[in-house]
N, C-alpha and C. Protein backbone atom coordinates (compact mmCIF):
# COMPACT_ATOMS: atom_id res chain seq x y z
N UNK A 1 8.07 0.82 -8.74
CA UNK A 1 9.14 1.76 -8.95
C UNK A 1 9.99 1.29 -10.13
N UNK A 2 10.24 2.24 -10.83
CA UNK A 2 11.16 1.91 -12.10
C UNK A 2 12.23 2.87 -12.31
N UNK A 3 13.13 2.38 -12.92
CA UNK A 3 14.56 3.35 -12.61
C UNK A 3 15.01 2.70 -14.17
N UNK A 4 15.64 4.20 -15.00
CA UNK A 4 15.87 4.07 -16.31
C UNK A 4 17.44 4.53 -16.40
N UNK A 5 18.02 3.52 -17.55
CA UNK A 5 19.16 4.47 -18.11
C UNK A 5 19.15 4.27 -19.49
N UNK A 6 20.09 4.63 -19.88
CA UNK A 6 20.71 4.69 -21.67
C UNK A 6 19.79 3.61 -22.20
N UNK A 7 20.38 2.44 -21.65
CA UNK A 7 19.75 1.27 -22.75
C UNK A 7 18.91 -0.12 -21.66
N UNK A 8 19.20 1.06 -20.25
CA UNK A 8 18.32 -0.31 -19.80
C UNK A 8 17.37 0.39 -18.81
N UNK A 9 15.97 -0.57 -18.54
CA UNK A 9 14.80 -0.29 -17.39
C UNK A 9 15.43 -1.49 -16.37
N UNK A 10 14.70 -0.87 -14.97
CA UNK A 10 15.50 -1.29 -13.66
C UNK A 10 14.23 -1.25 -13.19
N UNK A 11 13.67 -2.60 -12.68
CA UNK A 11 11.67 -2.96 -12.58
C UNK A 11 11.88 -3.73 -11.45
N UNK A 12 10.55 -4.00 -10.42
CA UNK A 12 10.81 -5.28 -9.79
C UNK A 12 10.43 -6.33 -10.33
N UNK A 13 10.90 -7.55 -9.95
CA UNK A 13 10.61 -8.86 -10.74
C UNK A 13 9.06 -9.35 -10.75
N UNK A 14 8.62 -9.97 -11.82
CA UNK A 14 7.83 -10.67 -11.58
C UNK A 14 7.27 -11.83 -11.91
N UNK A 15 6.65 -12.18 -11.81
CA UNK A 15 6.67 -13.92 -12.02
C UNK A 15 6.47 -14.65 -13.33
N UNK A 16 6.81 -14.01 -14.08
CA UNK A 16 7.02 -13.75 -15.33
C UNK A 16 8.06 -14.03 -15.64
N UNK A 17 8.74 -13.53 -14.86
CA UNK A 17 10.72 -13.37 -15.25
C UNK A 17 11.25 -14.79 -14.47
N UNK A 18 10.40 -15.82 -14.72
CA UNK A 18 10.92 -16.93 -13.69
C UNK A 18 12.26 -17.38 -14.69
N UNK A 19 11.57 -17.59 -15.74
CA UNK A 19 12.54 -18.42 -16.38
C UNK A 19 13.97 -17.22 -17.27
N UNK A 20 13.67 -16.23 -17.02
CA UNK A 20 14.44 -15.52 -17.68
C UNK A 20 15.83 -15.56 -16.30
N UNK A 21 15.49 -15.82 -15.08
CA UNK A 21 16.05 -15.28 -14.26
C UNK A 21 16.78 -16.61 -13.54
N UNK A 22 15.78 -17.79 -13.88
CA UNK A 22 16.41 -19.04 -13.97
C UNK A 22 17.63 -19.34 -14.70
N UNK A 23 17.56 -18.55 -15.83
CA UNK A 23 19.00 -18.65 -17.20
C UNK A 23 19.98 -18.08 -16.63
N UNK A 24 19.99 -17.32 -15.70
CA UNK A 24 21.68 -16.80 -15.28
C UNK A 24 21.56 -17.69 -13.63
N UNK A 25 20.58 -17.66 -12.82
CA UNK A 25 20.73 -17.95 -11.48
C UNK A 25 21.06 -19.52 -11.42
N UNK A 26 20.74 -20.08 -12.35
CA UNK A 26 20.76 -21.82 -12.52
C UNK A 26 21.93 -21.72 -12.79
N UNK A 27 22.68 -21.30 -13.37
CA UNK A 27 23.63 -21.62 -14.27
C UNK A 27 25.11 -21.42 -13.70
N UNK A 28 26.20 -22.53 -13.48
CA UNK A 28 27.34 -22.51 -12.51
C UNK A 28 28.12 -21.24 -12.99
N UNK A 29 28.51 -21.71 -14.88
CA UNK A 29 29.12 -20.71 -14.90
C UNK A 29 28.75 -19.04 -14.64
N UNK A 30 27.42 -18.85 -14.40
CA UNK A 30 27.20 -17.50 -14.51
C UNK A 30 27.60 -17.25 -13.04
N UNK A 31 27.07 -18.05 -11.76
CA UNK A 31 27.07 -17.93 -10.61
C UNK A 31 28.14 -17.96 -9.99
N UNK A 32 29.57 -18.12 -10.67
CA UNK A 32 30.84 -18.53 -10.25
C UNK A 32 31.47 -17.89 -9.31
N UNK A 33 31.48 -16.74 -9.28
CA UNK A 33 32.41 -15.30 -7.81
C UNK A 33 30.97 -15.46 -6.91
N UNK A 34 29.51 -15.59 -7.15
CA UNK A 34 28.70 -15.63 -5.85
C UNK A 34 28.68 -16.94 -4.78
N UNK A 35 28.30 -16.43 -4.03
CA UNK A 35 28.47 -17.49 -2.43
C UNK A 35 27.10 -17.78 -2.49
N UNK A 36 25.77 -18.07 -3.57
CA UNK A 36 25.14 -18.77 -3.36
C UNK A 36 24.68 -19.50 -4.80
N UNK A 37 24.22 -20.20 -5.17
CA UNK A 37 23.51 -20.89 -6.30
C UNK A 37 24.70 -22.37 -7.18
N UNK A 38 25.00 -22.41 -8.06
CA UNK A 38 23.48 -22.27 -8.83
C UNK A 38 22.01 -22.59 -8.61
N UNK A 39 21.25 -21.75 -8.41
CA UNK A 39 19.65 -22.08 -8.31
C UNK A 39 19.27 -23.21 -8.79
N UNK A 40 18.23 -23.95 -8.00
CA UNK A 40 17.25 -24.86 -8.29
C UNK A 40 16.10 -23.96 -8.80
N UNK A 41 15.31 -24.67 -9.63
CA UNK A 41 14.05 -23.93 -9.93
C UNK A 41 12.91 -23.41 -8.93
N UNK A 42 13.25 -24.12 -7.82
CA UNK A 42 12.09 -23.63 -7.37
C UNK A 42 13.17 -22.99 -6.28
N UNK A 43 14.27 -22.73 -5.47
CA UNK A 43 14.79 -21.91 -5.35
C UNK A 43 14.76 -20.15 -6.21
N UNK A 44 14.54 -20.08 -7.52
CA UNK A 44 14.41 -19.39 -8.08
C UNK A 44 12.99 -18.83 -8.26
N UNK A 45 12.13 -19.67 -7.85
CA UNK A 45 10.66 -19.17 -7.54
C UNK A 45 10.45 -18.57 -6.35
N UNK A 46 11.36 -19.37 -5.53
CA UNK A 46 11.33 -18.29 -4.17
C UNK A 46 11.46 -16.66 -3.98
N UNK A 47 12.81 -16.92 -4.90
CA UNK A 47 13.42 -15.18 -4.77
C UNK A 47 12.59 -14.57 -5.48
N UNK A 48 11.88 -14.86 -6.50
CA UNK A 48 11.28 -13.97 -7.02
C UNK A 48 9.81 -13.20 -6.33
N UNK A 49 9.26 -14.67 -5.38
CA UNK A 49 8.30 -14.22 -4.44
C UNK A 49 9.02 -13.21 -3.32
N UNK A 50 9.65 -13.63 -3.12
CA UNK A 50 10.58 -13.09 -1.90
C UNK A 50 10.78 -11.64 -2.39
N UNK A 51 11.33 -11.25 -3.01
CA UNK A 51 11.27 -9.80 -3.75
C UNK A 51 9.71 -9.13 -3.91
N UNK A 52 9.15 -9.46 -4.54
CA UNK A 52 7.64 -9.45 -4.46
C UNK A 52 7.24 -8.86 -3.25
N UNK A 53 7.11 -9.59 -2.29
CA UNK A 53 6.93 -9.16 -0.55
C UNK A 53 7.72 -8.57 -0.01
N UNK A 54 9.29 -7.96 -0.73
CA UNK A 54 10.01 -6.30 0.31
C UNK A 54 9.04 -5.70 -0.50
N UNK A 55 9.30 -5.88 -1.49
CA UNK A 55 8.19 -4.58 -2.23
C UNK A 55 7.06 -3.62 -1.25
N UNK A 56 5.92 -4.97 -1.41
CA UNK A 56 4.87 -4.85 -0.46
C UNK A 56 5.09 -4.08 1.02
N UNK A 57 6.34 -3.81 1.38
CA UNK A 57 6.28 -3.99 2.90
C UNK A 57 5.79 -2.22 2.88
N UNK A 58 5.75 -1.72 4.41
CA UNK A 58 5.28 -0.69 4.28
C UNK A 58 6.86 0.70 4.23
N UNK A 59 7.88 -0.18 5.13
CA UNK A 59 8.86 0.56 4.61
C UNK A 59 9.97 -0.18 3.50
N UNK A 60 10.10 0.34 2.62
CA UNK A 60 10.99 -1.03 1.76
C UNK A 60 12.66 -0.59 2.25
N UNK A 61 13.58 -1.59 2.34
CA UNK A 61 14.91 -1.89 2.86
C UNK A 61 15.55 -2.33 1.85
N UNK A 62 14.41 -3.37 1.12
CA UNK A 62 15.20 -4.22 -0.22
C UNK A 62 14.59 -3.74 -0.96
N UNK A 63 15.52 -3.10 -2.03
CA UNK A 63 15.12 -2.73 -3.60
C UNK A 63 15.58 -3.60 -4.21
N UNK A 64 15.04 -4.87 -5.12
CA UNK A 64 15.70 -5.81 -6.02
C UNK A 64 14.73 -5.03 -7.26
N UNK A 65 15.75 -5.03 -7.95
CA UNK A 65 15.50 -4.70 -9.36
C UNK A 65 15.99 -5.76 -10.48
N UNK A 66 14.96 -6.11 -11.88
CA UNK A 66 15.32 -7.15 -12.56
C UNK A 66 15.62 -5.72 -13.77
N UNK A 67 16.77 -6.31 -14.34
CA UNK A 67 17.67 -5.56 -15.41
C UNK A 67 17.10 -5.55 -16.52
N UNK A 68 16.47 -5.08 -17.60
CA UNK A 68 15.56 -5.13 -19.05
C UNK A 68 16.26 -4.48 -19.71
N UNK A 69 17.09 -4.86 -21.13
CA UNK A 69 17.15 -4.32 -22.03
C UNK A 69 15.96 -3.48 -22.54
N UNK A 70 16.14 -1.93 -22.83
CA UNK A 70 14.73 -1.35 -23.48
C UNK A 70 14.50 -1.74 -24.77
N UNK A 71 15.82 -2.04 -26.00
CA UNK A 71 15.86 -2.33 -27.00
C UNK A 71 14.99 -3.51 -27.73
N UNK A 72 15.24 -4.99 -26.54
CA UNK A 72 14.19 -5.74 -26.62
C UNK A 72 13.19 -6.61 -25.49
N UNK A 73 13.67 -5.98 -24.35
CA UNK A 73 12.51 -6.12 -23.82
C UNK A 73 12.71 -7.79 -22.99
N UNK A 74 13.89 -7.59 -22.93
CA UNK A 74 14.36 -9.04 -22.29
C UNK A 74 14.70 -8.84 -20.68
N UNK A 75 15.00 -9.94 -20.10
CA UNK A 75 15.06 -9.50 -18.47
C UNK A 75 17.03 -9.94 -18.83
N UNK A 76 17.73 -9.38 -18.42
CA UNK A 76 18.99 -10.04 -18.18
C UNK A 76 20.07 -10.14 -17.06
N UNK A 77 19.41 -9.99 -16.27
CA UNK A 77 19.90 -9.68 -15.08
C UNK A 77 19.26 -9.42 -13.85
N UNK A 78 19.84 -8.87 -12.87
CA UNK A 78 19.15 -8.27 -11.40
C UNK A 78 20.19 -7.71 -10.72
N UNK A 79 19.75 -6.94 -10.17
CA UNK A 79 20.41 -6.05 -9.35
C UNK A 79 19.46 -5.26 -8.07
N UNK A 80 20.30 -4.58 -6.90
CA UNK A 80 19.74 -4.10 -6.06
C UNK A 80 20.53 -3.08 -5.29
N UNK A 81 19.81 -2.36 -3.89
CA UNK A 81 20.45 -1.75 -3.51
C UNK A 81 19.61 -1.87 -1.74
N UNK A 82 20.39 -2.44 -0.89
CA UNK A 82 19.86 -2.99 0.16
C UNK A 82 20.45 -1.76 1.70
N UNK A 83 19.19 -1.49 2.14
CA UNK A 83 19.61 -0.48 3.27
C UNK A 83 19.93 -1.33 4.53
N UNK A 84 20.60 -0.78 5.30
CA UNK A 84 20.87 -1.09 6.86
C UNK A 84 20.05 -0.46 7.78
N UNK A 85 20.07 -1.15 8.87
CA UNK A 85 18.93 -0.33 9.88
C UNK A 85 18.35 1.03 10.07
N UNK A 86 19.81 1.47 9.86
CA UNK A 86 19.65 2.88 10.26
C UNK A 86 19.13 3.69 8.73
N UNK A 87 18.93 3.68 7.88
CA UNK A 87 18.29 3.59 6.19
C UNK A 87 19.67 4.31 6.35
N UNK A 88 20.58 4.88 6.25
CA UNK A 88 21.68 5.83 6.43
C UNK A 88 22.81 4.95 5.19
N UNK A 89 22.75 3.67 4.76
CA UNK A 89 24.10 3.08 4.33
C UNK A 89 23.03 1.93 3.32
N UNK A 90 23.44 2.10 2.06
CA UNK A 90 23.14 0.47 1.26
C UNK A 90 23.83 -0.18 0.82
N UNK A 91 24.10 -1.33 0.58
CA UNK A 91 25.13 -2.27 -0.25
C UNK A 91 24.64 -2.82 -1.69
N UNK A 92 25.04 -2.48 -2.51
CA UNK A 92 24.85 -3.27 -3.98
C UNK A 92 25.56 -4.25 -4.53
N UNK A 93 24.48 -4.52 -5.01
CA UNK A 93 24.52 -6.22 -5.43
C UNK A 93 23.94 -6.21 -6.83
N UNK A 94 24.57 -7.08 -7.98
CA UNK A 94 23.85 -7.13 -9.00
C UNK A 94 24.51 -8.51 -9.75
N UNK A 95 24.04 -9.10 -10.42
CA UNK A 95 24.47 -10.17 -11.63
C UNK A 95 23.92 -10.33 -13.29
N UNK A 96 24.91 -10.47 -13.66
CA UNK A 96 24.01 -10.34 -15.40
C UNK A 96 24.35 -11.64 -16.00
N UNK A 97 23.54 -12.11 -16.96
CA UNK A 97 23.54 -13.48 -17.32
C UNK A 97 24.92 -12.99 -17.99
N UNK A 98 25.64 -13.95 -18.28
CA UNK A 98 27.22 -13.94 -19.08
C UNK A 98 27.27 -13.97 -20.55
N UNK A 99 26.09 -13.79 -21.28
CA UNK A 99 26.09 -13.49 -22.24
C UNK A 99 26.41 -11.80 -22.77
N UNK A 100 25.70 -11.24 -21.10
CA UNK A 100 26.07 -10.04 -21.39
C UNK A 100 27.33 -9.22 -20.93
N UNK A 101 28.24 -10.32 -20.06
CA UNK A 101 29.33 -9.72 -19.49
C UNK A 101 30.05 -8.63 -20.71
N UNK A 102 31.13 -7.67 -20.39
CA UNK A 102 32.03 -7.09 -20.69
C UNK A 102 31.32 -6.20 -22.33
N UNK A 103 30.04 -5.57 -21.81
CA UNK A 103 29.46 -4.78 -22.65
C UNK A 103 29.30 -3.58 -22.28
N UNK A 104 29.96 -2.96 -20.99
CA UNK A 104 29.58 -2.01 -20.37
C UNK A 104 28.48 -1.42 -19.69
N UNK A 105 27.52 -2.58 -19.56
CA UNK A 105 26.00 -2.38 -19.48
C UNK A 105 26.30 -2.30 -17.60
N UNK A 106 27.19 -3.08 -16.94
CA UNK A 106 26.73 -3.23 -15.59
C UNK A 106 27.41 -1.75 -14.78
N UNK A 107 28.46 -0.97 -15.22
CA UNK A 107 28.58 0.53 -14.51
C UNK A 107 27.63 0.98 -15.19
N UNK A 108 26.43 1.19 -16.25
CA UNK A 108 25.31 1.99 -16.13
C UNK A 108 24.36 1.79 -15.15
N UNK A 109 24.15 0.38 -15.24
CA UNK A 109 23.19 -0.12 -14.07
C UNK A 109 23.32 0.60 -12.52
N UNK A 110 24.88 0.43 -12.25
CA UNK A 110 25.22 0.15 -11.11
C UNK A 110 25.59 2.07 -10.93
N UNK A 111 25.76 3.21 -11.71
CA UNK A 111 25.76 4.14 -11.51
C UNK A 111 24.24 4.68 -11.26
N UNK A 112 23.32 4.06 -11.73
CA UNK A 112 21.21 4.74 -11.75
C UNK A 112 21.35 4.04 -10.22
N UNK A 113 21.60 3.05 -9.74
CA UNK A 113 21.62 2.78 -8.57
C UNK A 113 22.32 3.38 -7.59
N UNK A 114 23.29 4.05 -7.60
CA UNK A 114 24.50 5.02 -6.84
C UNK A 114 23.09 6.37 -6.57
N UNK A 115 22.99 6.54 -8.12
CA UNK A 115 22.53 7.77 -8.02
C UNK A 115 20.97 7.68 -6.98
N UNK A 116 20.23 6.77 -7.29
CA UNK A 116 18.88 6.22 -6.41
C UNK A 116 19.23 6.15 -5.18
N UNK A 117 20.26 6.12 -4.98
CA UNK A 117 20.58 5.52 -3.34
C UNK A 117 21.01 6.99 -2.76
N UNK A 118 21.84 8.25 -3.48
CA UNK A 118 22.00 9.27 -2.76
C UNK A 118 21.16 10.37 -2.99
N UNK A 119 20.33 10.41 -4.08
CA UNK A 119 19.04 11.32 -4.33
C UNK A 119 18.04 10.90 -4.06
N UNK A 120 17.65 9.87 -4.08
CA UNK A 120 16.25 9.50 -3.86
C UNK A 120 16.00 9.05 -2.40
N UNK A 121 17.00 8.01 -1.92
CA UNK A 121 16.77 7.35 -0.42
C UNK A 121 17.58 8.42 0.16
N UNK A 122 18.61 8.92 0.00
CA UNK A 122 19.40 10.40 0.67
C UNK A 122 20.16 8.99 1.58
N UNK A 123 21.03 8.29 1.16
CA UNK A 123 22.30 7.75 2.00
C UNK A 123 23.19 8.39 2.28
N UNK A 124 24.05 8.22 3.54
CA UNK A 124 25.48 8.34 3.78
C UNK A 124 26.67 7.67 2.45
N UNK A 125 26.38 6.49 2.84
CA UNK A 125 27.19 5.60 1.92
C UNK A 125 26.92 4.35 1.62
N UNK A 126 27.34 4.31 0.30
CA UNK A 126 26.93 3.09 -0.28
C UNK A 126 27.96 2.30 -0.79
N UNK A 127 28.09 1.26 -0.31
CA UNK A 127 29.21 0.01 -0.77
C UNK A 127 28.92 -0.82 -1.35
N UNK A 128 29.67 -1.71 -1.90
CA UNK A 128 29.73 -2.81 -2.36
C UNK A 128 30.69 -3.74 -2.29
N UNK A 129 30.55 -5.29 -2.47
CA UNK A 129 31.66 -6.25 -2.14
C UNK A 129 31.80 -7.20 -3.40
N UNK A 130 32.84 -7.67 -3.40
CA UNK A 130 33.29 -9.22 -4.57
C UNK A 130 34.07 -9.61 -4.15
N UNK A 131 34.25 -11.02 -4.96
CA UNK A 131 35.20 -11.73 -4.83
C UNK A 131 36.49 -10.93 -5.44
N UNK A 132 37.75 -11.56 -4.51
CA UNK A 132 38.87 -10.62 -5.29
C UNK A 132 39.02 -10.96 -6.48
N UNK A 133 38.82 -11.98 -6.92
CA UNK A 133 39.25 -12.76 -8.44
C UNK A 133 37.97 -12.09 -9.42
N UNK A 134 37.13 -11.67 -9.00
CA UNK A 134 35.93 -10.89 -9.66
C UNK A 134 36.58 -9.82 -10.15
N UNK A 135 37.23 -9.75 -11.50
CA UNK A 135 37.93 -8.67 -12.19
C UNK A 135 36.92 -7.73 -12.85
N UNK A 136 35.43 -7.88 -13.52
CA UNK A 136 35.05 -7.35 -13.97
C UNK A 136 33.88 -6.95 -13.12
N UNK A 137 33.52 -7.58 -11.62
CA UNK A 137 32.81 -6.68 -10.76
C UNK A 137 33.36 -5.37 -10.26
N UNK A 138 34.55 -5.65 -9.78
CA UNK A 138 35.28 -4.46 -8.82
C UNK A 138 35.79 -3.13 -10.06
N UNK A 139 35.85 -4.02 -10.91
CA UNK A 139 36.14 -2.90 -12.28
C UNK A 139 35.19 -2.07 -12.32
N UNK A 140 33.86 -2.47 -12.05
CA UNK A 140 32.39 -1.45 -12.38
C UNK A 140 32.83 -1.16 -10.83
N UNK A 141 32.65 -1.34 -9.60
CA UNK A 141 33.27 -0.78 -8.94
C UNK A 141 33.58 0.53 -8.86
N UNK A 142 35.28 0.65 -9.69
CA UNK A 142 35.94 1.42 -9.60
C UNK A 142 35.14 2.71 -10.59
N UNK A 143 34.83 1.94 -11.96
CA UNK A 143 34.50 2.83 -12.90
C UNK A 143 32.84 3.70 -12.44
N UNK A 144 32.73 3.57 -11.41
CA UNK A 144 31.92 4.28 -10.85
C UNK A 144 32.07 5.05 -10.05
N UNK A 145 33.39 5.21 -9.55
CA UNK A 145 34.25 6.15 -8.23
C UNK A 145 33.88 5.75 -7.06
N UNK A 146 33.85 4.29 -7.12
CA UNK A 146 33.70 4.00 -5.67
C UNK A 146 35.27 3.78 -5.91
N UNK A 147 36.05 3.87 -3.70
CA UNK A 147 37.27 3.77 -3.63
C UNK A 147 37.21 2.32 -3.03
N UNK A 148 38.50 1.68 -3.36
CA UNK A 148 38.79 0.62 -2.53
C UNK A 148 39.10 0.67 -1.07
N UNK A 149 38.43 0.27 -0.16
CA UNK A 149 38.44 0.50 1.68
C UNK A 149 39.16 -0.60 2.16
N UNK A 150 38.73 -2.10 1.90
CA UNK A 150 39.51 -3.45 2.36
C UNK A 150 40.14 -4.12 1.53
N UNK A 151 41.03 -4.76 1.51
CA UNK A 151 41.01 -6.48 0.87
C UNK A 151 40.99 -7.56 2.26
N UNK A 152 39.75 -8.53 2.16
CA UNK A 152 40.02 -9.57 3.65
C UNK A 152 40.70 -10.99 2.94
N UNK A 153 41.21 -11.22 3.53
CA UNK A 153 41.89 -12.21 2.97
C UNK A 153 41.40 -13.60 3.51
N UNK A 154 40.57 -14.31 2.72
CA UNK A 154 39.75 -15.51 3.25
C UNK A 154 39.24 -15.94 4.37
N UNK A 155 38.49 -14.46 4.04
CA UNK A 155 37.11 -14.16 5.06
C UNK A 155 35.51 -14.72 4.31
N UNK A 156 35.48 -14.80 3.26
CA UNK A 156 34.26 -15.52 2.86
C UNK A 156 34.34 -17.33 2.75
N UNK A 157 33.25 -17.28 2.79
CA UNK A 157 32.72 -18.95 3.01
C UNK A 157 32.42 -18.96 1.58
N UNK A 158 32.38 -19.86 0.67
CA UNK A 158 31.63 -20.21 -1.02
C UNK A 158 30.77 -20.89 -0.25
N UNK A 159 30.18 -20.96 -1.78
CA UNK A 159 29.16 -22.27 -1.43
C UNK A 159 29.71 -23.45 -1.78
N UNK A 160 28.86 -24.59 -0.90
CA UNK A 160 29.22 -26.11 -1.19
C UNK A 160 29.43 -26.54 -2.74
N UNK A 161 30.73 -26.98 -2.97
CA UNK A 161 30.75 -27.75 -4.11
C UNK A 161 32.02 -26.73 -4.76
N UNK A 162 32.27 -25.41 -4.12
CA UNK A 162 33.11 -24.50 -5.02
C UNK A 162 34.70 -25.12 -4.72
N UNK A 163 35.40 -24.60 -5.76
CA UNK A 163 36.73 -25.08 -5.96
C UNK A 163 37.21 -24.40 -4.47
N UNK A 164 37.49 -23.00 -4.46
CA UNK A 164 38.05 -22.26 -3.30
C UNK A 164 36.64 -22.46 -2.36
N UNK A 165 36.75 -22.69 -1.25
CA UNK A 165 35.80 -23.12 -0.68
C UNK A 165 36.03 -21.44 0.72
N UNK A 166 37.19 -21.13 0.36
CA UNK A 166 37.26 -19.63 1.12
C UNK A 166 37.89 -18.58 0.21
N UNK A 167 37.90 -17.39 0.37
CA UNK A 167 38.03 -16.68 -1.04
C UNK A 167 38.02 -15.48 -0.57
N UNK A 168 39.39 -14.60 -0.83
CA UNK A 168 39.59 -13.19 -0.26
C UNK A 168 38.32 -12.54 -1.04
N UNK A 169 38.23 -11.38 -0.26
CA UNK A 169 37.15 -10.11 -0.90
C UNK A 169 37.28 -9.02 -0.52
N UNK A 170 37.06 -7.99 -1.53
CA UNK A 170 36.86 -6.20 -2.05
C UNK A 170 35.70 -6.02 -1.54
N UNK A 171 35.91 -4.91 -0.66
CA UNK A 171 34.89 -3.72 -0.52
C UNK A 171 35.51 -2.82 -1.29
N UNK A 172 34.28 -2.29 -1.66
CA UNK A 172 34.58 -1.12 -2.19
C UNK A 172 33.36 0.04 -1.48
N UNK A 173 33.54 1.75 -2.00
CA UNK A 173 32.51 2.48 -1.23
C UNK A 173 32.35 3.52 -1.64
N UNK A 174 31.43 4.51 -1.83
CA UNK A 174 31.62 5.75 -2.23
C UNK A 174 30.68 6.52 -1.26
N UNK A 175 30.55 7.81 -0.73
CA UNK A 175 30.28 8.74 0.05
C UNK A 175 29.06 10.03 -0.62
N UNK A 176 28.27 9.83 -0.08
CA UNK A 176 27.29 11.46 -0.34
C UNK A 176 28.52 12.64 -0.88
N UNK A 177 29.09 13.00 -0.14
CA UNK A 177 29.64 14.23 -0.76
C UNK A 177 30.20 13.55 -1.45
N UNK A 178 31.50 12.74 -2.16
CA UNK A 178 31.54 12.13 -3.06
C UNK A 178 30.81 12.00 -4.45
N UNK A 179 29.90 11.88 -4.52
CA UNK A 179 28.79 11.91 -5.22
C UNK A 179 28.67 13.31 -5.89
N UNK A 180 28.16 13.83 -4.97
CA UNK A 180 27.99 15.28 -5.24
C UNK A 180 29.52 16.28 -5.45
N UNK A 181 30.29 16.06 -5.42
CA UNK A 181 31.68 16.36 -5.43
C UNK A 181 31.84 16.00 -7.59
N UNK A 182 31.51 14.91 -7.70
CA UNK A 182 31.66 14.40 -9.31
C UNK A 182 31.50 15.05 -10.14
């Protein structure tokens, strides 16, 4: 499955993209607002198998998608859009190596994914979460018309080794009619 916008293709990973995907997942500063990594290498071989096999499954739940510039053909990122039991609700998730932060590239991403999740899978609603200090996640967020629903106030765990070792967090959410309302 492949999912296109303006300037980028939305593919599943493949083992190919080890090391492209190693350059943002290894890397502290890129991994800094997530609660897991920086990746080990072969941590990073995992996920990529690991993605590999939702693929395969016979109903898929996990859509991980690796981010490609079309221009040149580079991997720079990943992103997804993960269902709940009931397929009725997904949560998105995405990261881009930090070379590419604050280019506007991640509300395109993260709008082909809105749109995949209420035309194609037919969701209720689809959310998403960050760290509160994540200024330029919740920003794509917003700039996508999702509304703000929570702030929890050091309800997440980091991972070992992080400065804030607990760390308020944004939901954010947007709605089928919503969507279609735009």
């Amino acid at each position: 499955m492949i999912l296109t916008t303006e300037r980028m293709i939305l593919r599943p990973f493949e083992e190919k993209d080890e090391e492209a995907v190693h350059n943002y997942a290894g890397n502290p500063d890129n991994v800094v607002y997530m609660i897991w990594g920086p990746n080990t290498k072969e941590q990073t071989k995992q996920f990529i198998q690991d993605t590999k096999k939702n693929w395969e499954k016979e109903s898929v739940t996990n859509y991980d998608f690796g981010i490609v510039l079309k221009e040149t053909g580079e991997l720079i990122g990943g992103c997804g859009i993960y269902l709940n039991d009931t397929r009725k609700e997904g949560m998105l998730g995405w990261i881009l190596h930090k070379d590419y932060w604050k280019k506007g590239l991640m509300p395109e991403v993260a709008m082909e994914l809105i749109r995949f999740g209420f035309d194609e899978l037919q969701l209720h609603r689809i959310y998403a979460t960050c760290n509160a200090a994540n200024y330029g996640s919740y920003r794509v967020m917003e700039k996508c018309g999702m509304q703000k629903e929570a702030h929890f106030r050091k309800n997440r765990y980091g991972r070992d080794g992080s400065e804030d070792i607990w760390y308020d967090e944004f939901y954010y959410a947007i709605l089928d009619e919503e969507w279609a309302a735009r």
